[in-house]
Protein backbone atom coordinates (compact mmCIF):
# COMPACT_ATOMS: atom_id res chain seq x y z
CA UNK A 1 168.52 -89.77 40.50
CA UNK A 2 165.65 -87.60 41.45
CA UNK A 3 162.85 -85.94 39.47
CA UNK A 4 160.17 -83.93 39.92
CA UNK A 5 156.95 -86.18 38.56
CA UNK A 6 153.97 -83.79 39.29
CA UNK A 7 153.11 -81.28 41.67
CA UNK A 8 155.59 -81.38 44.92
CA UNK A 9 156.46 -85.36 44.14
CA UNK A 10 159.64 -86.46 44.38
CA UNK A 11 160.28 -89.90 42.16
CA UNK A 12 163.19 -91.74 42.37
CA UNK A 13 163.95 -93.68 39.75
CA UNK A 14 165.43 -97.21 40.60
CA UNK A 15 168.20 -98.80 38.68
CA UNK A 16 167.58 -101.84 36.78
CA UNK A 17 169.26 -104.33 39.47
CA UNK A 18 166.29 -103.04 41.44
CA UNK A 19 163.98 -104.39 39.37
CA UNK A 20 164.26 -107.77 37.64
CA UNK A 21 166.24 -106.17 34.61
CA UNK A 22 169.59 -106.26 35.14
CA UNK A 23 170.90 -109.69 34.27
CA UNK A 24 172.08 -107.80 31.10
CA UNK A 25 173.58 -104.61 30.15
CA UNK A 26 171.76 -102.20 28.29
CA UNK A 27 172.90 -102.15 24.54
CA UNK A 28 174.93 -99.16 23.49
CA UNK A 29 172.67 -96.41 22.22
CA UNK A 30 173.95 -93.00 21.24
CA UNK A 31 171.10 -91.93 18.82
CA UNK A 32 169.02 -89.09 20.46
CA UNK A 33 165.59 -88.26 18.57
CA UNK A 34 165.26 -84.21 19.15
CA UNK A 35 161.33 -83.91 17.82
CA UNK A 36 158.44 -86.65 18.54
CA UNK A 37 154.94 -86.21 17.70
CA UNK A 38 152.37 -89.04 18.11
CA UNK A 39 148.90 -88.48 16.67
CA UNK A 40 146.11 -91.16 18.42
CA UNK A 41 144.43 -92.40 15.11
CA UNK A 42 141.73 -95.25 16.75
CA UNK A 43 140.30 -96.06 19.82
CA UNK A 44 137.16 -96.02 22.09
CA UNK A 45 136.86 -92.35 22.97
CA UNK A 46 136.87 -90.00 19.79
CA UNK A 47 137.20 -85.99 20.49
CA UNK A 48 137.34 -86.54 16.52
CA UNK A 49 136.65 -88.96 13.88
CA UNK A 50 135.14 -92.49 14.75
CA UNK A 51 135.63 -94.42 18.15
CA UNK A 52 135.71 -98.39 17.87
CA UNK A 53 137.64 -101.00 20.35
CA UNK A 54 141.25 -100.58 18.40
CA UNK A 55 144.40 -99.18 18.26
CA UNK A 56 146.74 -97.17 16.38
CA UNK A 57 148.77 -93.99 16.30
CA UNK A 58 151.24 -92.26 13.51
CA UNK A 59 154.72 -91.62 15.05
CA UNK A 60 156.71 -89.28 14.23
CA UNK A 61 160.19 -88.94 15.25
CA UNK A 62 162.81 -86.72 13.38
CA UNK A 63 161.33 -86.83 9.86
CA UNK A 64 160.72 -90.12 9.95
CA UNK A 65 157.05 -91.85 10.39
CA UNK A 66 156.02 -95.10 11.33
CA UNK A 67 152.08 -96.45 11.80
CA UNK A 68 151.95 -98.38 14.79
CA UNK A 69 148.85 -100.86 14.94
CA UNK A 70 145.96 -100.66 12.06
CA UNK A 71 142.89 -100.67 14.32
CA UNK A 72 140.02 -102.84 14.43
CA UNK A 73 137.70 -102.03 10.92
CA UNK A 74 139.04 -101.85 7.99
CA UNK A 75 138.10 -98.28 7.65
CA UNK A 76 138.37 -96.85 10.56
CA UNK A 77 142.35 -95.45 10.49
CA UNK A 78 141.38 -94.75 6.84
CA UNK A 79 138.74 -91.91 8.02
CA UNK A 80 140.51 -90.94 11.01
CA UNK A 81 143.37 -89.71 9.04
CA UNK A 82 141.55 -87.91 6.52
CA UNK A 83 139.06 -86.02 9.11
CA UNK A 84 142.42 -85.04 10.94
CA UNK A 85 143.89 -84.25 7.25
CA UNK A 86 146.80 -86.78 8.28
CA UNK A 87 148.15 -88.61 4.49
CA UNK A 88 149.67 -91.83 5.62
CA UNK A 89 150.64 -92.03 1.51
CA UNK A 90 154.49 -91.29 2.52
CA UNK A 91 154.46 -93.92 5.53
CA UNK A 92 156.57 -96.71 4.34
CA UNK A 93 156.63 -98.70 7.39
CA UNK A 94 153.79 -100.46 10.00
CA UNK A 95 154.64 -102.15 13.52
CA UNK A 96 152.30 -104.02 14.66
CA UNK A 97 152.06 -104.74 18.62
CA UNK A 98 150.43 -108.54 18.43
CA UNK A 99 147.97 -110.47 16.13
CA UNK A 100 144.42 -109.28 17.48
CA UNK A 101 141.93 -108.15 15.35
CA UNK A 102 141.15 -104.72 16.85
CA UNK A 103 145.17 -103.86 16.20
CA UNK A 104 145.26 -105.56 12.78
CA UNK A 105 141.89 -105.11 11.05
CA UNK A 106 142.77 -102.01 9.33
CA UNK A 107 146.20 -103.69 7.55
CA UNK A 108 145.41 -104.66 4.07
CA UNK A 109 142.64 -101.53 3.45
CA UNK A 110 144.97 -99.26 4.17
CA UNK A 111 148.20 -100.52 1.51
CA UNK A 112 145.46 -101.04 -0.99
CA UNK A 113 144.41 -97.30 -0.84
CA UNK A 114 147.60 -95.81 0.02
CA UNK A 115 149.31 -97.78 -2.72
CA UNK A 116 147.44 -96.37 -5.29
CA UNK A 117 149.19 -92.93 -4.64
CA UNK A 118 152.51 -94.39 -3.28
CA UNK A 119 153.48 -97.88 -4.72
CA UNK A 120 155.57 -97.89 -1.28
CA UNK A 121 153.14 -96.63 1.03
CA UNK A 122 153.06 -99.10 4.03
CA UNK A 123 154.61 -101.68 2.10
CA UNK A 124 156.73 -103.34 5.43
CA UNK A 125 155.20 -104.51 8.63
CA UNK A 126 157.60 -105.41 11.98
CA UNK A 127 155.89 -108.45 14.06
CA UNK A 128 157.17 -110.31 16.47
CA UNK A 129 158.12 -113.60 16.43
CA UNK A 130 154.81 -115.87 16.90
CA UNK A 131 152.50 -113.71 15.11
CA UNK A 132 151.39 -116.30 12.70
CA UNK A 133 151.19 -119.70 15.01
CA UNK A 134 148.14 -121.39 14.71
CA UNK A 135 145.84 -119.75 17.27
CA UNK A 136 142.64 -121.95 18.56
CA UNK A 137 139.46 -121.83 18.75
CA UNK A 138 140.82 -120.05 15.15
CA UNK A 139 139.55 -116.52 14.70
CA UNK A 140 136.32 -115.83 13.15
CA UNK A 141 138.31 -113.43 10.81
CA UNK A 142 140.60 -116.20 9.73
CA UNK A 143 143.06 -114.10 11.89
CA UNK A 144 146.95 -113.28 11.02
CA UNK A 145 146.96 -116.02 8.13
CA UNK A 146 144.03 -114.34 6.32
CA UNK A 147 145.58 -111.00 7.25
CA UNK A 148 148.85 -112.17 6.02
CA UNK A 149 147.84 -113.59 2.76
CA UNK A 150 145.43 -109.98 2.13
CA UNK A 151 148.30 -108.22 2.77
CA UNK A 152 151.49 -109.91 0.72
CA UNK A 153 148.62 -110.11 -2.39
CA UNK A 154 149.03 -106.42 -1.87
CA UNK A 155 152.15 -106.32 -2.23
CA UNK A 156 153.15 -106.06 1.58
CA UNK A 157 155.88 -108.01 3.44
CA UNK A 158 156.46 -108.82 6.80
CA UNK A 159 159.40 -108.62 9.05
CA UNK A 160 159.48 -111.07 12.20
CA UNK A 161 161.65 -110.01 15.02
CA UNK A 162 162.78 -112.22 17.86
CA UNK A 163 164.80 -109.58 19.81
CA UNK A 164 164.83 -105.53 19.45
CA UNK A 165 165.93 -103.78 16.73
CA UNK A 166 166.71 -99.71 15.63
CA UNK A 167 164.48 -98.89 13.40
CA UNK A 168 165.69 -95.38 12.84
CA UNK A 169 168.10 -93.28 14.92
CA UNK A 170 166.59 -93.69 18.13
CA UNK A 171 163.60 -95.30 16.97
CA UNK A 172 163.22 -98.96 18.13
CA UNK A 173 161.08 -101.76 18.25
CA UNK A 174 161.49 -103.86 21.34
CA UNK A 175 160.32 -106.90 19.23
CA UNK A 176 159.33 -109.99 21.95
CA UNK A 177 159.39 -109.08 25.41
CA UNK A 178 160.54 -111.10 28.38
CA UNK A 179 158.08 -112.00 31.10
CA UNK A 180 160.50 -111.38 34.56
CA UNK A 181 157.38 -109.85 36.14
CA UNK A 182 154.36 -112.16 36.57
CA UNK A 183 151.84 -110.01 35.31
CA UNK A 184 149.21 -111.45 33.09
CA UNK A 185 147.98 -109.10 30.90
CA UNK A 186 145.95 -111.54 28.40
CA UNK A 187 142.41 -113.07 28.58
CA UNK A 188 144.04 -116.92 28.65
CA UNK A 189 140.80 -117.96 26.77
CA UNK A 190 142.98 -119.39 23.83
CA UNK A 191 146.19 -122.00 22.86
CA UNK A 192 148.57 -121.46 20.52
CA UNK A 193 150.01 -124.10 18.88
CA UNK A 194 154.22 -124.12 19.23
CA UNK A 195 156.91 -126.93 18.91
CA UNK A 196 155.90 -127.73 22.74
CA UNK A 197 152.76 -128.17 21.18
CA UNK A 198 149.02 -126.80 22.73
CA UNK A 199 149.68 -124.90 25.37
CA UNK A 200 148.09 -121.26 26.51
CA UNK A 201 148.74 -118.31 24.24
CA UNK A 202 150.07 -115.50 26.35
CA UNK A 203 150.60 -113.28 23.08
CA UNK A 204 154.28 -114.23 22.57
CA UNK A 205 154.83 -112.18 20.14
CA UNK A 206 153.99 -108.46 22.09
CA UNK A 207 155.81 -106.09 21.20
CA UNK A 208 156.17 -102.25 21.99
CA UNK A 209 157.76 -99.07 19.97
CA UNK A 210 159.97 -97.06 21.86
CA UNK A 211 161.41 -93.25 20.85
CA UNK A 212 164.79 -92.43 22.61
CA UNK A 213 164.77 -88.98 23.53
CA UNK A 214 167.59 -86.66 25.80
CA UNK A 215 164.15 -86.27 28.29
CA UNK A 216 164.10 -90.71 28.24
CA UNK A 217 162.35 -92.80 26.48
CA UNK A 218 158.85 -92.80 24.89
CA UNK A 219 157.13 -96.05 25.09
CA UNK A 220 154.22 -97.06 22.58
CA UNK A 221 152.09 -99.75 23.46
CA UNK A 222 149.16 -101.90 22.04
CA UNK A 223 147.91 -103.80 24.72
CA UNK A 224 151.00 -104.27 26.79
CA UNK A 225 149.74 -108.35 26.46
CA UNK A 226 153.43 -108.71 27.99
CA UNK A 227 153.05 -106.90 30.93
CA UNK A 228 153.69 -102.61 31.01
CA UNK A 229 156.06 -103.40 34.27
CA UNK A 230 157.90 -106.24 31.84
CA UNK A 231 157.80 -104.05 28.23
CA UNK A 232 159.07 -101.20 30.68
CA UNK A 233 161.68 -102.81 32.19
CA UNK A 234 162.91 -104.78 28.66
CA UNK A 235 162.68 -101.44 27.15
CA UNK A 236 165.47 -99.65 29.76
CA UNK A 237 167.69 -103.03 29.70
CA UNK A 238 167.29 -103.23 25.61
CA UNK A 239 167.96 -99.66 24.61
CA UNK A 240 168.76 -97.25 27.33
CA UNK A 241 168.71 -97.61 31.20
CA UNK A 242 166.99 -94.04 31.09
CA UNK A 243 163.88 -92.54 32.75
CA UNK A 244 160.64 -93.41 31.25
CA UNK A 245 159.48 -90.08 29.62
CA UNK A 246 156.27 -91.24 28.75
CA UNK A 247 153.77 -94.17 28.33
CA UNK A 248 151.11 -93.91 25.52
CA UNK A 249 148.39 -96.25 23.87
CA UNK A 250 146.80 -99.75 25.26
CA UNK A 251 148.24 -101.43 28.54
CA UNK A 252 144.93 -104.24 29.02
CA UNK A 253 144.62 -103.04 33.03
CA UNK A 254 140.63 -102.52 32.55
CA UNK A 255 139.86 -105.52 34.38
CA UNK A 256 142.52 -105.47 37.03
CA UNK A 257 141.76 -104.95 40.65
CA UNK A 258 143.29 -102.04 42.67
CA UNK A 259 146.23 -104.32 44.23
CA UNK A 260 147.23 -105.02 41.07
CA UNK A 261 146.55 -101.17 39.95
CA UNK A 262 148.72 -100.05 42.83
CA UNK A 263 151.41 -102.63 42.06
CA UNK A 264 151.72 -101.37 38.55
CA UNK A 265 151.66 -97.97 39.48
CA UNK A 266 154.31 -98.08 42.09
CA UNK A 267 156.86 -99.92 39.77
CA UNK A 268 156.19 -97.56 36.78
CA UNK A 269 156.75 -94.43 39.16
CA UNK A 270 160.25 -96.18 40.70
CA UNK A 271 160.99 -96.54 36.31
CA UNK A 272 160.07 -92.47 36.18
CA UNK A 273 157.00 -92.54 34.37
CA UNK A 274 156.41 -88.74 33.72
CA UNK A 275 153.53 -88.67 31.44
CA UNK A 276 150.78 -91.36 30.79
CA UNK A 277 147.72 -91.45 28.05
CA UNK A 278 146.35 -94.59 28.33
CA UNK A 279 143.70 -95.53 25.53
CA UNK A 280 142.17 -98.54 24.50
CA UNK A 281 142.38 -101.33 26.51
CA UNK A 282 143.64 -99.50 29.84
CA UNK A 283 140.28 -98.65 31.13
CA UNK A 284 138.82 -95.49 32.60
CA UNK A 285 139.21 -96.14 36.11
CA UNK A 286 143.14 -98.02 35.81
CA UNK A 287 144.11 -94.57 34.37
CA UNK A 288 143.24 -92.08 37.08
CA UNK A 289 144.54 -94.78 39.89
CA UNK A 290 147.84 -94.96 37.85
CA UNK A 291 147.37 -91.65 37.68
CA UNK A 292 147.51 -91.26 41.53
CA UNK A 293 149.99 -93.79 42.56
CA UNK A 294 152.38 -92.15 39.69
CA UNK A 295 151.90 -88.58 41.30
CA UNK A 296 150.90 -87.15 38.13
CA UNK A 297 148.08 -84.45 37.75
CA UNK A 298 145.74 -83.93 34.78
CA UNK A 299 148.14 -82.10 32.30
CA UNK A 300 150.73 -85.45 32.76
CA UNK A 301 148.14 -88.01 32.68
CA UNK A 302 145.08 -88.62 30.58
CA UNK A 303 142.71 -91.02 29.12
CA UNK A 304 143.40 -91.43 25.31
CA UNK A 305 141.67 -90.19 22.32
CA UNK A 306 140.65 -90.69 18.31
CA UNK A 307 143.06 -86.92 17.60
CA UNK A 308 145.16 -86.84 21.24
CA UNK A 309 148.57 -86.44 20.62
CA UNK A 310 151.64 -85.97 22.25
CA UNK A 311 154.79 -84.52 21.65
CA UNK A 312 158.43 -84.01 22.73
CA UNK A 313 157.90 -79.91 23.21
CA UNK A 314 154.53 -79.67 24.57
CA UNK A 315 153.65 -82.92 26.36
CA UNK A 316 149.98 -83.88 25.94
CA UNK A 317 147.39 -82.31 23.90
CA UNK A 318 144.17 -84.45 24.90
CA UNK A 319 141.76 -83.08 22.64
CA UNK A 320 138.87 -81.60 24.16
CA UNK A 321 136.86 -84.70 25.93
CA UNK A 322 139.74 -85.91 27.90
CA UNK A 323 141.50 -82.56 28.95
């Protein structure tokens, strides 16, 4: 299958025995979401609102809306949304990519003051499966378990997931995702203590959202701790073996060098990446080399921020810092 992915360049997009993901069928998937809109709500670069090291973004996919990630202060998604008059009061549920601070911090504000108008309001929160092991040196924060107990004293619960799941109609969460692709997309300056006992913490529990759409899939990240080659790949073999349609949020490539930049690129063009904002954790210069090696040109591929948004119809809306 060929598509056009920018200006005069041809992408072919490789079939899953092609790369790594195809020991497994995709599982059936007929739902089709028709209208996606995904507001940025935190991160570093803010055409409105406040900037911090964080993420989160509202999506929006056929009526229904889902908070992915609470950024890093507890305030921070709070003021966003008002300044972009955005009422999370009607959001039920929360994903959350991993158990960092700068993806979590915002949790328990936000149900306390949304609650107050909507006993419901973003009273469920999807994690994956190793959110709450024992991390060490333990957080300064007190981490998930302090999150955790602030959060079900507010009348929250949490969901663990050890393999994907349909949120909605075509609205999935990929829950843990497979490592076939040695990328390592995590500091390694912790342990995490499992039933094998100490052993490196390589975020287990990472997790993506991901919006199936007749155009392919829409794939949310945090900090793509699991690898964006990996969450890609698990995301095609999981729901859909589909073009990627877009990439959006955190993919932790700031600090890689351009081999590794180049690799990446090259295997998310061969997926069909045809639009990129990469926020957060990404860093400046990872996005305009993905941004080459994908083919892309400045309407397809941008750096994310506080107000960006994309949607099904119109693509990317940068704001005005980042167009």
């Amino acid at each position: 299958m060929f598509r056009i992915a920018g200006p005069a360049v041809a992408t072919v997009v490789l079939p899953l025995a092609l790369l790594g993901g195809a020991a497994q069928g995709p599982a059936p998937s007929s739902s089709r979401v028709g209208a996606v809109k995904v507001v940025i709500l935190s991160t570093m670069l803010a055409d409105a609102g406040i900037g911090e090291w964080g993420f989160a973004a509202l999506v929006e996919a056929d009526g229904h809306r889902v908070l992915f990630d609470t950024g890093a202060r507890p305030d921070t998604v709070l003021r966003n949304a008002r300044e972009l008059k955005i009422d999370l009061a009607g959001v039920t549920d929360v994903v959350l990519s991993h158990n960092h601070d700068d993806h979590t911090g915002g949790l328990v504000t936000l149900r306390r003051e949304y609650a107050k108008a909507n006993p419901a309001a973003l009273s469920r929160v999807f994690v994956g499966r190793g959110i709450f092991l024992p991390r060490s040196p333990a957080p300064t924060t007190g981490g998930m378990a302090a999150t955790k107990v602030g959060y079900e004293g507010e009348g929250g619960r949490f969901v663990e997931l050890d393999q994907p799941r349909e949120l909605f109609p075509g609205v999935w969460i990929t829950g843990p995702v497979p490592r076939a692709h040695p990328e390592r997309n995590w500091s390694g300056s912790t342990k995490i203590q499992t039933d094998k006992g100490l052993v490196e913490d390589n975020l287990p529990e990472d997790q993506a959202m991901v919006v199936d759409t007749g155009r392919g899939l829409i794939v949310l990240f945090g900090c793509g701790h699991a690898g964006v080659v990996n969450t890609l790949v698990h995301a095609r073999r999981a729901i859909r073996d589909a073009p990627i349609h877009a990439v959006l949020g955190g993919l932790h490539l700031l600090e890689k060098d351009d081999a590794a930049l180049d690799w990446t690129g090259d295997r998310m063009r061969e997926l069909g990446v045809a639009n990129l904002m990469g926020a957060h954790c990404t860093g400046l210069e990872a996005v305009f080399r993905l941004r080459s090696r994908l083919g892309l040109d400045r309407g397809h591929s941008v750096v994310g921020a506080v107000g960006a948004s994309f949607t099904l119809e119109r693509g990317i809306d940068p704001g005005a810092l980042a167009r």
